[in-house]
PDB file of N, CA and C in Angstrom:
ATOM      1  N   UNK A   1      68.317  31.675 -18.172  1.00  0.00           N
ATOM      2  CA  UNK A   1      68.253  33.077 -18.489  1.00  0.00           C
ATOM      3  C   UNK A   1      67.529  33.252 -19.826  1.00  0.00           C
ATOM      4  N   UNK A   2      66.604  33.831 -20.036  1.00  0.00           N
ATOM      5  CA  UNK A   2      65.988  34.596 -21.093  1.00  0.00           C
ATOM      6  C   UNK A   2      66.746  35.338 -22.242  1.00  0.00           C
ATOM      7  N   UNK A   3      66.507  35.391 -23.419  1.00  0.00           N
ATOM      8  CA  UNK A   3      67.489  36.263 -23.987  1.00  0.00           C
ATOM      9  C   UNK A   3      66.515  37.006 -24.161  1.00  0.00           C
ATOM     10  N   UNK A   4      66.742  38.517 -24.719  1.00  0.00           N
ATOM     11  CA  UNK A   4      66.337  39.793 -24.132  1.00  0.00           C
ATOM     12  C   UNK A   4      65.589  39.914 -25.956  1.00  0.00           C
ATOM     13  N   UNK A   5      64.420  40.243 -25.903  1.00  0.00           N
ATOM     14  CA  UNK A   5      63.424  40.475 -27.116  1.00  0.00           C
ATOM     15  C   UNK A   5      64.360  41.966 -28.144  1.00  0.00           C
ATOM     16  N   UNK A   6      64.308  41.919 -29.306  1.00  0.00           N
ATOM     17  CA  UNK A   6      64.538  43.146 -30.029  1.00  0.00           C
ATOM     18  C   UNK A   6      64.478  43.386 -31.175  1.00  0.00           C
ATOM     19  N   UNK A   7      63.966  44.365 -32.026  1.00  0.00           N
ATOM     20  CA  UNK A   7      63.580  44.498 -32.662  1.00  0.00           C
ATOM     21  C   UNK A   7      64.101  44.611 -34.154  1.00  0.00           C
ATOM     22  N   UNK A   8      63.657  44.133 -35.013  1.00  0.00           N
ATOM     23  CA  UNK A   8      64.298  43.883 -36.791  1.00  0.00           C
ATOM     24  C   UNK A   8      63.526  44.537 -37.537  1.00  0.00           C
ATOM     25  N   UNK A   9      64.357  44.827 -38.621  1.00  0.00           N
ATOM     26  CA  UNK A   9      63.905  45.560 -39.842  1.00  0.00           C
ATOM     27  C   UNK A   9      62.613  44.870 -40.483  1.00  0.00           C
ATOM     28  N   UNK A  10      62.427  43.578 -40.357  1.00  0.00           N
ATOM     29  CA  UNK A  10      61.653  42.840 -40.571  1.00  0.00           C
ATOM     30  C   UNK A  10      59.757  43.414 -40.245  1.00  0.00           C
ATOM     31  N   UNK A  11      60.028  44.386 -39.042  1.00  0.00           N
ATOM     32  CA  UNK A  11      59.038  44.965 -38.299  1.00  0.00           C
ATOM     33  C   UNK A  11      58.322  44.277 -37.590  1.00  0.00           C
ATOM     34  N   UNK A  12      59.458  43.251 -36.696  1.00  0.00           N
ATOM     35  CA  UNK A  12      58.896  42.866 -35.799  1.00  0.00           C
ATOM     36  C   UNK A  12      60.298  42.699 -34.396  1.00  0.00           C
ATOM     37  N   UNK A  13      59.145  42.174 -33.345  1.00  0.00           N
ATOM     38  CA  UNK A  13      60.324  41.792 -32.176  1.00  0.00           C
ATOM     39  C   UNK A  13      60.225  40.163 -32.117  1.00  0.00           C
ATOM     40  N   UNK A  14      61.263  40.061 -31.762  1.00  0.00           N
ATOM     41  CA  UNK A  14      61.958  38.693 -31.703  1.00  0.00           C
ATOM     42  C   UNK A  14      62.816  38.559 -30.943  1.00  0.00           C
ATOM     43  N   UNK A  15      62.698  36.959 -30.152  1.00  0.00           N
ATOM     44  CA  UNK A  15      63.313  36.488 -29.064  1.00  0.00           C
ATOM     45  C   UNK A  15      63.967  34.977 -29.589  1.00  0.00           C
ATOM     46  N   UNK A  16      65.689  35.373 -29.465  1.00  0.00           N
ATOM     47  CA  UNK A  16      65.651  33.922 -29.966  1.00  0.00           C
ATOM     48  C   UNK A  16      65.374  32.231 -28.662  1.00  0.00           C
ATOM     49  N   UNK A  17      65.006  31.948 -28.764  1.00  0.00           N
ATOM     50  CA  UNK A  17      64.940  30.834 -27.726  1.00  0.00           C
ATOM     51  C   UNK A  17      66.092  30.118 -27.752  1.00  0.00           C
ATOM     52  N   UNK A  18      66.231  29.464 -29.003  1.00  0.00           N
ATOM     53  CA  UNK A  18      67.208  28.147 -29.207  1.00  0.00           C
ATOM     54  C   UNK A  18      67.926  28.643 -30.395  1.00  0.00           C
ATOM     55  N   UNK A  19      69.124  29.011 -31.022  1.00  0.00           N
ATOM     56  CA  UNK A  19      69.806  29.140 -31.840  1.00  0.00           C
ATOM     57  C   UNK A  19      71.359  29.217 -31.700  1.00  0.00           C
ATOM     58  N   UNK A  20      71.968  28.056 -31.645  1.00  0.00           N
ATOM     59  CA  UNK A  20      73.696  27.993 -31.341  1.00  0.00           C
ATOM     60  C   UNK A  20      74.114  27.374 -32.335  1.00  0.00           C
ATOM     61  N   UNK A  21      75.244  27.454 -32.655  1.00  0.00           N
ATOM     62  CA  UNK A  21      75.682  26.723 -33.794  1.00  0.00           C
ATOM     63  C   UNK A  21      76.412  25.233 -33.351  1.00  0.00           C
ATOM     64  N   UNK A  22      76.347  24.982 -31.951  1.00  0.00           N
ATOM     65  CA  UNK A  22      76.686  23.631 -31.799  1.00  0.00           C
ATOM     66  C   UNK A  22      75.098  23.052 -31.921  1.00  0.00           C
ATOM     67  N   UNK A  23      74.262  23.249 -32.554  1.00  0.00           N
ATOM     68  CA  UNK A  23      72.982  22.896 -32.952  1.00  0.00           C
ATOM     69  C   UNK A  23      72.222  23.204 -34.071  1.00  0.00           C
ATOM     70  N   UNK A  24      73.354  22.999 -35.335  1.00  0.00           N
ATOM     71  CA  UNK A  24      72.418  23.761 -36.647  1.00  0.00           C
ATOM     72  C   UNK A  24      71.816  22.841 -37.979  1.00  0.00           C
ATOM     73  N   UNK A  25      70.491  21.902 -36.700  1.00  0.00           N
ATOM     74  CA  UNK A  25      69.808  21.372 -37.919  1.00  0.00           C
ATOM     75  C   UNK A  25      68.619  22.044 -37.585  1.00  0.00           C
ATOM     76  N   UNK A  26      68.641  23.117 -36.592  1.00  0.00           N
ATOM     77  CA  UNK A  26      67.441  24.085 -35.814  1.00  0.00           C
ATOM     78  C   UNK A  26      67.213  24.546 -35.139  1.00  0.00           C
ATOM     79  N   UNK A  27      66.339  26.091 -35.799  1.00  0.00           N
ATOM     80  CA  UNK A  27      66.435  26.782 -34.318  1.00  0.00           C
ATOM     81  C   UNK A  27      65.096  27.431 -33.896  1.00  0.00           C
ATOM     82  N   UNK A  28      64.863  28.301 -33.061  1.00  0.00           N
ATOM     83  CA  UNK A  28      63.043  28.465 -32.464  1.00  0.00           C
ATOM     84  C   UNK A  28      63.559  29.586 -31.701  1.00  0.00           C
ATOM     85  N   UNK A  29      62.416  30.801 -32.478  1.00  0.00           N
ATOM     86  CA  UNK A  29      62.638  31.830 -32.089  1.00  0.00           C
ATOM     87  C   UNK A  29      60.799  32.559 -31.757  1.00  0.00           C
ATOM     88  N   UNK A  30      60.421  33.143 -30.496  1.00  0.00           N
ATOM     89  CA  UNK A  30      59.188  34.021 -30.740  1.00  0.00           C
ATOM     90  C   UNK A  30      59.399  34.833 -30.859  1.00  0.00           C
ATOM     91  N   UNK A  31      58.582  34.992 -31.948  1.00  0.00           N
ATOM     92  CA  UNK A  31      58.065  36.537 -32.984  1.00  0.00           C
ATOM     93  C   UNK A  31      56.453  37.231 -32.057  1.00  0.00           C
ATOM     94  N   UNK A  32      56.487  38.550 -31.929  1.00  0.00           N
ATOM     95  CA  UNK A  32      55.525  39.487 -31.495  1.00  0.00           C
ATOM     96  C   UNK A  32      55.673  40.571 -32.587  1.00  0.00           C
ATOM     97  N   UNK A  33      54.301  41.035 -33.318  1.00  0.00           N
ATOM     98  CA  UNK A  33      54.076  41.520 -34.392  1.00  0.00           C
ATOM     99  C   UNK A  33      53.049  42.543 -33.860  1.00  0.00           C
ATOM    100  N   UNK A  34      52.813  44.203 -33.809  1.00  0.00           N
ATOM    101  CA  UNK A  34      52.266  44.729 -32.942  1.00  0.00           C
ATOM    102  C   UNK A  34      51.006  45.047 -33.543  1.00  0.00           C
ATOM    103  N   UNK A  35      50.159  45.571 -33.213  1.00  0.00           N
ATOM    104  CA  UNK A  35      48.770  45.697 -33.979  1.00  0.00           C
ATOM    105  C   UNK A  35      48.487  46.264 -34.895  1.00  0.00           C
ATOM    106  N   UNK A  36      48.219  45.890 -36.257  1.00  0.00           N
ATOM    107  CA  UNK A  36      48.160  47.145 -37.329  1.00  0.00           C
ATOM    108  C   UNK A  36      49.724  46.936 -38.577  1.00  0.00           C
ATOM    109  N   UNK A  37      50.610  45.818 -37.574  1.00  0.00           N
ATOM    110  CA  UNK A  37      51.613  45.877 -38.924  1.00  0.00           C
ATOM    111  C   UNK A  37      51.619  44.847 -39.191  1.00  0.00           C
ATOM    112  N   UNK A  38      52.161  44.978 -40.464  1.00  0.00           N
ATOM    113  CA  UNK A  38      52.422  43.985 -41.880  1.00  0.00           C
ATOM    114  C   UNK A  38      53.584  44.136 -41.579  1.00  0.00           C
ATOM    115  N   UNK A  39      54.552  42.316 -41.506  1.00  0.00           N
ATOM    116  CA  UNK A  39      56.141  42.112 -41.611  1.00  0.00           C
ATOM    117  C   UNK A  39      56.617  42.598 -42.801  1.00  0.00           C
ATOM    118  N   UNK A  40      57.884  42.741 -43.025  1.00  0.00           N
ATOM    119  CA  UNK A  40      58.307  43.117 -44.382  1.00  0.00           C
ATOM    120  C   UNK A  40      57.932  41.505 -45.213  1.00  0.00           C
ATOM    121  N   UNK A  41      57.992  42.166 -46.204  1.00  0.00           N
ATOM    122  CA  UNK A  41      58.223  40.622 -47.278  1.00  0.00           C
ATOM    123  C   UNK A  41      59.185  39.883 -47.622  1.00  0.00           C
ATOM    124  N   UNK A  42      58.879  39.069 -47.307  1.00  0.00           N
ATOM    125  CA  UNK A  42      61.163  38.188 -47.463  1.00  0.00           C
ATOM    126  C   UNK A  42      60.942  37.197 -47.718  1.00  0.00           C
ATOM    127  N   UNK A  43      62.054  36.281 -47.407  1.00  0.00           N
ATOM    128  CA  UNK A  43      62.138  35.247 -48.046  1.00  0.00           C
ATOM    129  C   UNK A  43      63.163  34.458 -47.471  1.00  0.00           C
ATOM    130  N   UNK A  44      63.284  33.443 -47.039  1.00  0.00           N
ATOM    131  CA  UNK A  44      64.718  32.559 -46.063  1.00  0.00           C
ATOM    132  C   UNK A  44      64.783  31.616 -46.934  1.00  0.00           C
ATOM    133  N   UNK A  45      65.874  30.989 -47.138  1.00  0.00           N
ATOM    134  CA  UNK A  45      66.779  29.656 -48.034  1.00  0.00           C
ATOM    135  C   UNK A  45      66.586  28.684 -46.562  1.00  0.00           C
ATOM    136  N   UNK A  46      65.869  28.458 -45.831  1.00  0.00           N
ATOM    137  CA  UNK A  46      65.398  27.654 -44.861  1.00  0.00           C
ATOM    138  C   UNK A  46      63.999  27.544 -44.843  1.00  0.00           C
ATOM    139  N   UNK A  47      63.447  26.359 -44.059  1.00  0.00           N
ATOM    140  CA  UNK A  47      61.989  26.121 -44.131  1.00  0.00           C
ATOM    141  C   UNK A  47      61.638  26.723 -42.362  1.00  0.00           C
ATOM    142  N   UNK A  48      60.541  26.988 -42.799  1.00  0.00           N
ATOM    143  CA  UNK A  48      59.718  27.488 -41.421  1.00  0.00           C
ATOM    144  C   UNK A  48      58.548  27.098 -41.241  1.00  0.00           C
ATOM    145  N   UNK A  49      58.623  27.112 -39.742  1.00  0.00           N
ATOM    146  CA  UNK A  49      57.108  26.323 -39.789  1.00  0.00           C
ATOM    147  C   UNK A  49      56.296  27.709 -38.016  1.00  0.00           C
ATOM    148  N   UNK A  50      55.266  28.602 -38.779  1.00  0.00           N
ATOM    149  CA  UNK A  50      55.331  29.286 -37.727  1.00  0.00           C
ATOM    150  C   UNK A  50      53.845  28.632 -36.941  1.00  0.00           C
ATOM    151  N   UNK A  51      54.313  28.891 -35.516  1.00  0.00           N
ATOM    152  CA  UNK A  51      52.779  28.414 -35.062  1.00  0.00           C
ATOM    153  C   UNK A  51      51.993  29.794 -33.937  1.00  0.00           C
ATOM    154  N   UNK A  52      51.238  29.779 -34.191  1.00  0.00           N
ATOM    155  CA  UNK A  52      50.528  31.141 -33.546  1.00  0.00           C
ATOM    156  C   UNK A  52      50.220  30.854 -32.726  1.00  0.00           C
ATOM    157  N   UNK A  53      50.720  31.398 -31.224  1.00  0.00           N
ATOM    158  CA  UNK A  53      50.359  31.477 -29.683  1.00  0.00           C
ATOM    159  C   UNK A  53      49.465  32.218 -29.485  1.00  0.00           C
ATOM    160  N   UNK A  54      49.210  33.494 -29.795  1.00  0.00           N
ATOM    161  CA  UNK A  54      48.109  34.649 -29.111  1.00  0.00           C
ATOM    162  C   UNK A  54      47.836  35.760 -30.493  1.00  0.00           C
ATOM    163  N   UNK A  55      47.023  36.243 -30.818  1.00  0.00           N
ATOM    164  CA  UNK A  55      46.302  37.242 -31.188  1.00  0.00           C
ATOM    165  C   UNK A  55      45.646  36.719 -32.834  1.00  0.00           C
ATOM    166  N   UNK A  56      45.399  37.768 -33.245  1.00  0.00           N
ATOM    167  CA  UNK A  56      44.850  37.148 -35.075  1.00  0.00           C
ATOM    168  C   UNK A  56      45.784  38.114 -36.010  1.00  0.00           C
ATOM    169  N   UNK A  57      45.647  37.110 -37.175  1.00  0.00           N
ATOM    170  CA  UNK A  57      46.462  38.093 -38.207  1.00  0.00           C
ATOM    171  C   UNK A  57      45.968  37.119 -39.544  1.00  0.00           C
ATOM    172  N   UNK A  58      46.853  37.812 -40.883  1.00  0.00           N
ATOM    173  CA  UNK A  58      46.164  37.042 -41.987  1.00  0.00           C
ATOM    174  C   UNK A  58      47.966  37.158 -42.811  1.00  0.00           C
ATOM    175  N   UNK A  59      48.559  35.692 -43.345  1.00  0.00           N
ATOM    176  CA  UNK A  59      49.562  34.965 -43.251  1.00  0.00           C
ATOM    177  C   UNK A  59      49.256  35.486 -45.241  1.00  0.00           C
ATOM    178  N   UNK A  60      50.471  35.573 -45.861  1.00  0.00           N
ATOM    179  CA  UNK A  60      50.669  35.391 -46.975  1.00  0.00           C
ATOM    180  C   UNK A  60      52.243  34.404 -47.606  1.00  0.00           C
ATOM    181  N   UNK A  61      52.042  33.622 -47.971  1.00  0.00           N
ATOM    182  CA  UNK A  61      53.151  32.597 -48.417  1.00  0.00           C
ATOM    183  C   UNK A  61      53.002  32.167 -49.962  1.00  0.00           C
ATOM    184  N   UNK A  62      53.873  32.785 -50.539  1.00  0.00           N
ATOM    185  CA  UNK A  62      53.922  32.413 -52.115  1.00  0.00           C
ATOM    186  C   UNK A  62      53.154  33.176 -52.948  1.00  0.00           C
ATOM    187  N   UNK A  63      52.841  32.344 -53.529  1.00  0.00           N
ATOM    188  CA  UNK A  63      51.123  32.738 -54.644  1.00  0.00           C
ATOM    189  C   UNK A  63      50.342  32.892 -54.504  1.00  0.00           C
ATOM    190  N   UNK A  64      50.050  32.084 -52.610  1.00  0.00           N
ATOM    191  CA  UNK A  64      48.613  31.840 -52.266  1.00  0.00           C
ATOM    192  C   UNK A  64      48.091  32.833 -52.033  1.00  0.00           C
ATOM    193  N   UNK A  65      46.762  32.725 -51.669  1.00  0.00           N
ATOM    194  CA  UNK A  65      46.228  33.868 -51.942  1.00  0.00           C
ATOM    195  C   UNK A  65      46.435  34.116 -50.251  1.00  0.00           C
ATOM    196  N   UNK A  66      45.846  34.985 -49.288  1.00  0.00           N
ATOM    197  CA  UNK A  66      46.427  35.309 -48.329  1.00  0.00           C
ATOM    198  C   UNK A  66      44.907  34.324 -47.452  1.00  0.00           C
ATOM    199  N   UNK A  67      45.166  34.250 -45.941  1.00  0.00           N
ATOM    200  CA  UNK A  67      44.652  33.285 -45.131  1.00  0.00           C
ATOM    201  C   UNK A  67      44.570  34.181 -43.523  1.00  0.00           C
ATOM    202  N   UNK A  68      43.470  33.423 -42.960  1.00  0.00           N
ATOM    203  CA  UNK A  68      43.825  33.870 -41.262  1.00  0.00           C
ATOM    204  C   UNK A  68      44.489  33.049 -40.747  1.00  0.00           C
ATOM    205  N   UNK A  69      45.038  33.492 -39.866  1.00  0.00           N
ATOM    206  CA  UNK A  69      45.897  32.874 -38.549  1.00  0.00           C
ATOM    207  C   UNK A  69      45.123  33.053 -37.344  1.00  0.00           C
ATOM    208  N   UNK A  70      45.293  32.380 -36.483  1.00  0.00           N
ATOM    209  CA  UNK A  70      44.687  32.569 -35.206  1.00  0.00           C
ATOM    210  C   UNK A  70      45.204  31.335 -33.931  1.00  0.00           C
ATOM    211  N   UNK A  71      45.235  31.345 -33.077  1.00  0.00           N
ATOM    212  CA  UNK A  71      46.059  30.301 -31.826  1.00  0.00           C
ATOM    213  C   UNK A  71      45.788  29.238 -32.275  1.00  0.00           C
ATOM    214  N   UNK A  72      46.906  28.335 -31.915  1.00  0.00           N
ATOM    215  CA  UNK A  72      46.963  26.654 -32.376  1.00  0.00           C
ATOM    216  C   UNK A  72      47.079  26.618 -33.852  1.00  0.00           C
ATOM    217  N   UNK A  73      47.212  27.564 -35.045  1.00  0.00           N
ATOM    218  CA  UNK A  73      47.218  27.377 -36.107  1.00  0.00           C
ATOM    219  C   UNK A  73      48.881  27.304 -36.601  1.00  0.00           C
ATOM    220  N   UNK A  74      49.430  26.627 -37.779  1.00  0.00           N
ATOM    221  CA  UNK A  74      50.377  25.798 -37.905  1.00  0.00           C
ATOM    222  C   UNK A  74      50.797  26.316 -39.410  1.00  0.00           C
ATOM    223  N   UNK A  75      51.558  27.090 -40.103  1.00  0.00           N
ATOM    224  CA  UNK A  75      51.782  27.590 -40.629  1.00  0.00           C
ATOM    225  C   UNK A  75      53.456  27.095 -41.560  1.00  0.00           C
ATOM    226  N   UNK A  76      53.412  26.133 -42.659  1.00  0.00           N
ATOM    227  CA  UNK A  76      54.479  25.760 -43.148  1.00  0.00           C
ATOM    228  C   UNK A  76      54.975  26.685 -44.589  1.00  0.00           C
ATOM    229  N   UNK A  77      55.965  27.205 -44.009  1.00  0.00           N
ATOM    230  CA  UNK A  77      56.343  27.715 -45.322  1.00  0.00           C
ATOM    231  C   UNK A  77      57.874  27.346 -45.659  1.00  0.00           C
ATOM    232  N   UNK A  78      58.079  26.471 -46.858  1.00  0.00           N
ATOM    233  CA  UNK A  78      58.994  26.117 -47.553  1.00  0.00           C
ATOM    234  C   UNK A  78      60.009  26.751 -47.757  1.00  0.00           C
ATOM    235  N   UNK A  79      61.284  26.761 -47.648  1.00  0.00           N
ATOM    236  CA  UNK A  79      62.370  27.606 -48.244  1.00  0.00           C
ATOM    237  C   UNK A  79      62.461  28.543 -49.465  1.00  0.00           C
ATOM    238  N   UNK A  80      62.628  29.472 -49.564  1.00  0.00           N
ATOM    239  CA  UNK A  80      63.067  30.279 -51.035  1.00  0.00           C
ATOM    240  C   UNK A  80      61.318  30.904 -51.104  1.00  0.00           C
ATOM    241  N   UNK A  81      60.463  30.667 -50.224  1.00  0.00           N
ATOM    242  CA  UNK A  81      59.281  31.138 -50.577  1.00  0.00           C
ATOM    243  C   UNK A  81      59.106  32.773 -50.000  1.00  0.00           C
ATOM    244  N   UNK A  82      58.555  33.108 -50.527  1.00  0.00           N
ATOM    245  CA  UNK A  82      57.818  34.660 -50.055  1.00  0.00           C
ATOM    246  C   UNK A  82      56.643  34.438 -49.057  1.00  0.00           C
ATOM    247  N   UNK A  83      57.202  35.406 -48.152  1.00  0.00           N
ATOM    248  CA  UNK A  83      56.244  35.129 -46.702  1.00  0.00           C
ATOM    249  C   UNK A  83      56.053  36.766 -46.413  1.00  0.00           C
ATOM    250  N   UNK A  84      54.782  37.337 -45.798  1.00  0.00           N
ATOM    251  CA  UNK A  84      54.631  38.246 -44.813  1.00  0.00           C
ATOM    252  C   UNK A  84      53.509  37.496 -43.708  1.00  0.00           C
ATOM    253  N   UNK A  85      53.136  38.760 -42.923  1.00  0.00           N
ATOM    254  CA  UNK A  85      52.272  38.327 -41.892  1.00  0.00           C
ATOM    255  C   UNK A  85      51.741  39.669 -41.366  1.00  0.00           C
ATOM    256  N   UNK A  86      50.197  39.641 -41.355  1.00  0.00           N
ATOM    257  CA  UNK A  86      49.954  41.097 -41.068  1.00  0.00           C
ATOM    258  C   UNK A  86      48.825  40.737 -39.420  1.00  0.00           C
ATOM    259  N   UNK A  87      49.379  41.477 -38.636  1.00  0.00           N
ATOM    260  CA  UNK A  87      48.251  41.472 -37.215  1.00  0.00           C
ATOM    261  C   UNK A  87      47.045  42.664 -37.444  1.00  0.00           C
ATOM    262  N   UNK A  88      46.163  41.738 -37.285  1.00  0.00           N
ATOM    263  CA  UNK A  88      44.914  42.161 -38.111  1.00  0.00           C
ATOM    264  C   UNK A  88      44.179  42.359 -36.815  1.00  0.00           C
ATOM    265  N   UNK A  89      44.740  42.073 -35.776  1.00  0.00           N
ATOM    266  CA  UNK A  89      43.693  42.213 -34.596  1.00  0.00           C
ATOM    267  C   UNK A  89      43.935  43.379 -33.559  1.00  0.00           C
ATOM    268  N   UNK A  90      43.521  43.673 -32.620  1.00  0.00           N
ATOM    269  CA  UNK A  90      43.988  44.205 -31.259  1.00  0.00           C
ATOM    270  C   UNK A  90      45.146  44.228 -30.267  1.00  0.00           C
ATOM    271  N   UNK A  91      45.418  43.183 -30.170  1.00  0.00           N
ATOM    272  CA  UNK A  91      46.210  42.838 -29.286  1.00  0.00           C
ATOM    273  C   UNK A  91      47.875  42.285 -30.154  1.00  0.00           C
ATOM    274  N   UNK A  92      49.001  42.156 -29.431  1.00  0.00           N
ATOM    275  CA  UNK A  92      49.628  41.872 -30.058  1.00  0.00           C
ATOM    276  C   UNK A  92      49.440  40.115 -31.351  1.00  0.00           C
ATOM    277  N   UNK A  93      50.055  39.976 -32.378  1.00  0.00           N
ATOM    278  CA  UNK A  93      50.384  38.447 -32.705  1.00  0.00           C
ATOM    279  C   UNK A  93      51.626  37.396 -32.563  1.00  0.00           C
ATOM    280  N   UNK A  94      51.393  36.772 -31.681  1.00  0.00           N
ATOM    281  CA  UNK A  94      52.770  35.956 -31.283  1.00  0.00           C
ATOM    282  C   UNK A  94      52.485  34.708 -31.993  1.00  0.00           C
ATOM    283  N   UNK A  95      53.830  34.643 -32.318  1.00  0.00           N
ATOM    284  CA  UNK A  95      54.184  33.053 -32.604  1.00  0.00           C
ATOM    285  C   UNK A  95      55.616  32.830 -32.330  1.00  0.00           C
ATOM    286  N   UNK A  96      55.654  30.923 -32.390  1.00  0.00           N
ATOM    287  CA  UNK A  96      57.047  30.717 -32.373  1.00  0.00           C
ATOM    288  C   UNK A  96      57.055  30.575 -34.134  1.00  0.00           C
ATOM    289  N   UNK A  97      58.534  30.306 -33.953  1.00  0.00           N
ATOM    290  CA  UNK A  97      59.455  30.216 -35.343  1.00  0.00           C
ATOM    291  C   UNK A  97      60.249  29.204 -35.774  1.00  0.00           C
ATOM    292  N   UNK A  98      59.700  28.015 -36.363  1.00  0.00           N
ATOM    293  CA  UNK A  98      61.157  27.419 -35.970  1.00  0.00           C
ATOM    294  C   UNK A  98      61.745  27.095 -37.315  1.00  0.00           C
ATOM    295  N   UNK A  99      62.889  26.626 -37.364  1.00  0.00           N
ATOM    296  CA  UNK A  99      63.532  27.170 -38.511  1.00  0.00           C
ATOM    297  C   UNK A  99      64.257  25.750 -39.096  1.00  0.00           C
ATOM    298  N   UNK A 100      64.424  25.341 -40.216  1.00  0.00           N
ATOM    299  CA  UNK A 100      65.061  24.081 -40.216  1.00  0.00           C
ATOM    300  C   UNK A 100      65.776  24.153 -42.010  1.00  0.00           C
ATOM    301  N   UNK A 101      67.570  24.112 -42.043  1.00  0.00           N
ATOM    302  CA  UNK A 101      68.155  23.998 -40.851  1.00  0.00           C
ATOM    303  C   UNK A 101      67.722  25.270 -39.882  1.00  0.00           C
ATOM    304  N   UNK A 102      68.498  25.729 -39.110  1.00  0.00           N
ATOM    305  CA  UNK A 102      68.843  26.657 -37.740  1.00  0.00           C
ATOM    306  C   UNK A 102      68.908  27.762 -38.653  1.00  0.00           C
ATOM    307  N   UNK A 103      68.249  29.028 -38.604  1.00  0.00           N
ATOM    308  CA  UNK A 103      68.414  30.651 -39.337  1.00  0.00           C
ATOM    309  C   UNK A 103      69.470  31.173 -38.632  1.00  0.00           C
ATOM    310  N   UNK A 104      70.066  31.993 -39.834  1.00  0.00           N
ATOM    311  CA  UNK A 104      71.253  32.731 -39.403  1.00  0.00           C
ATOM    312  C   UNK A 104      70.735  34.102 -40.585  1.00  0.00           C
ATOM    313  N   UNK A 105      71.399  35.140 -40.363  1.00  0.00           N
ATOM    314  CA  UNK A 105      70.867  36.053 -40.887  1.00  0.00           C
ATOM    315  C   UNK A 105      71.439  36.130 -42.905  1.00  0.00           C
ATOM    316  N   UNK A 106      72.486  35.308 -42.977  1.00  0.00           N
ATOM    317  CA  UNK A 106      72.797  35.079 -44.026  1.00  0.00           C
ATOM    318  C   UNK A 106      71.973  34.334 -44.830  1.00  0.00           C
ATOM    319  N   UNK A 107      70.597  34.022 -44.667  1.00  0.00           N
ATOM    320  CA  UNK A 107      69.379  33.025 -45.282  1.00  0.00           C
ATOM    321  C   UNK A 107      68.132  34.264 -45.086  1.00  0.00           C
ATOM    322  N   UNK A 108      68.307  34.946 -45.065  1.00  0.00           N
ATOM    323  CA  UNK A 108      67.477  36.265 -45.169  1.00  0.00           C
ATOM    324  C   UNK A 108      67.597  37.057 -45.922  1.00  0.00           C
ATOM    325  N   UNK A 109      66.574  37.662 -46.801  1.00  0.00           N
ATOM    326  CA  UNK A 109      66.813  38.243 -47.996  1.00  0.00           C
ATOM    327  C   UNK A 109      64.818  38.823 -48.073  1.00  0.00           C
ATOM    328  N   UNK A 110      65.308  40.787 -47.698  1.00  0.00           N
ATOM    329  CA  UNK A 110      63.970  41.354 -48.127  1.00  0.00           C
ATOM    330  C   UNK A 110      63.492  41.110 -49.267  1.00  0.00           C
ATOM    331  N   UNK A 111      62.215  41.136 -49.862  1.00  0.00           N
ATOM    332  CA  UNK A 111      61.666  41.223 -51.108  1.00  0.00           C
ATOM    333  C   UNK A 111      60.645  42.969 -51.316  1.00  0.00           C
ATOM    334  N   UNK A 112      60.910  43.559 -50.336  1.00  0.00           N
ATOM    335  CA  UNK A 112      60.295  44.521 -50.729  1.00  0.00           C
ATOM    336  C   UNK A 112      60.269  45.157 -51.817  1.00  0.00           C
ATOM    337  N   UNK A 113      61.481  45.217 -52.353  1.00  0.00           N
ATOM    338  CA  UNK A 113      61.814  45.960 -53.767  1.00  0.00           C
ATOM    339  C   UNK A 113      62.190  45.136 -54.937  1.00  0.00           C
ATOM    340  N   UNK A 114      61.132  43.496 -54.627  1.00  0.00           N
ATOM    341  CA  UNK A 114      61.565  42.561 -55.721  1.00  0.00           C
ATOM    342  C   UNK A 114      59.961  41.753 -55.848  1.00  0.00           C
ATOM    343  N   UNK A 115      59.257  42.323 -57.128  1.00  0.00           N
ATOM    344  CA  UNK A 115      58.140  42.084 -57.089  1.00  0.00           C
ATOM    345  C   UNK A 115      57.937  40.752 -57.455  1.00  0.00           C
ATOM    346  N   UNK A 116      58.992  39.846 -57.740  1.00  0.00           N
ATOM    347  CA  UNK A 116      58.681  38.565 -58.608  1.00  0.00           C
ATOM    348  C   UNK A 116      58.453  37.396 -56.842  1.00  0.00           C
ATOM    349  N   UNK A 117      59.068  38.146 -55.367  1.00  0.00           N
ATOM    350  CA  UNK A 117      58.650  37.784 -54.300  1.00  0.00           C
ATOM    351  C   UNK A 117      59.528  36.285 -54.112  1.00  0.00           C
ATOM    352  N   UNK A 118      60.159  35.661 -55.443  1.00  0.00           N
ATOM    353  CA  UNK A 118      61.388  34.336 -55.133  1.00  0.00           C
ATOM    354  C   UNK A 118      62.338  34.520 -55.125  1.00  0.00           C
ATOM    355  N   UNK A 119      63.178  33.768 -54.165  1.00  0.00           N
ATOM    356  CA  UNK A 119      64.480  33.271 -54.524  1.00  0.00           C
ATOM    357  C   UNK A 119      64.707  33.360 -55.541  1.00  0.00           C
ATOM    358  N   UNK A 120      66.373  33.601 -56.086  1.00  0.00           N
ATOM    359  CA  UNK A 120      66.444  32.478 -57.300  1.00  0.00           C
ATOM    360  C   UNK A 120      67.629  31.827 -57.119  1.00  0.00           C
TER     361      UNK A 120
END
């Protein structure tokens, strides 16, 4: 059975695939990001590693300066870091998510209204 896609403050939809807690050194979730938006800016106390299935967009993580994304591209972003993701193209941007350990919503933390964009 499928679990059923829905939507987060984050401004995106998301499907979790794999996330139980009799399994929390990881979990894998696809993200669909619709055309024209930018995710919120946040930040997880977990590492992620996103990989892009279908459409284009341009990835911001940390300091760096910002980058394209596009299918087969592999996207590591470290814990406590500042991440968005903006779909820069037509069509939707999918990726998976995977999360290590396993995300729970208690490792989530917006940065919209925190310009310094870290953890601390």
């Amino acid at each position: 059975m499928t679990a059923p896609e829905f939507w987060t403050d984050e401004r995106c939809f998301i499907t979790e695939l794999v996330n139980v807690e009799s399994l929390p050194n990881a979990s894998l979730a696809r993200c669909r990001v619709e055309p024209g938006t930018l995710t919120q800016k946040h930040a997880l106390t977990v590492r992620e590693w996103y990989v892009i299935i279908a459409g284009t967009g341009e990835m911001f993580v940390g300091d760096a300066r910002s980058f394209p994304v596009a299918p087969g591209d592999v996207v590591d972003i470290p814990a406590n870091t500042s991440q968005q993701i903006h779909n820069t193209g037509e069509h939707d941007l999918v990726f998976h998510c995977l999360c290590m350990p396993r995300f729970s919503e208690t490792c989530y933390r917006s940065l919209e209204d925190d310009p310094s964009g870290e953890l601390s």
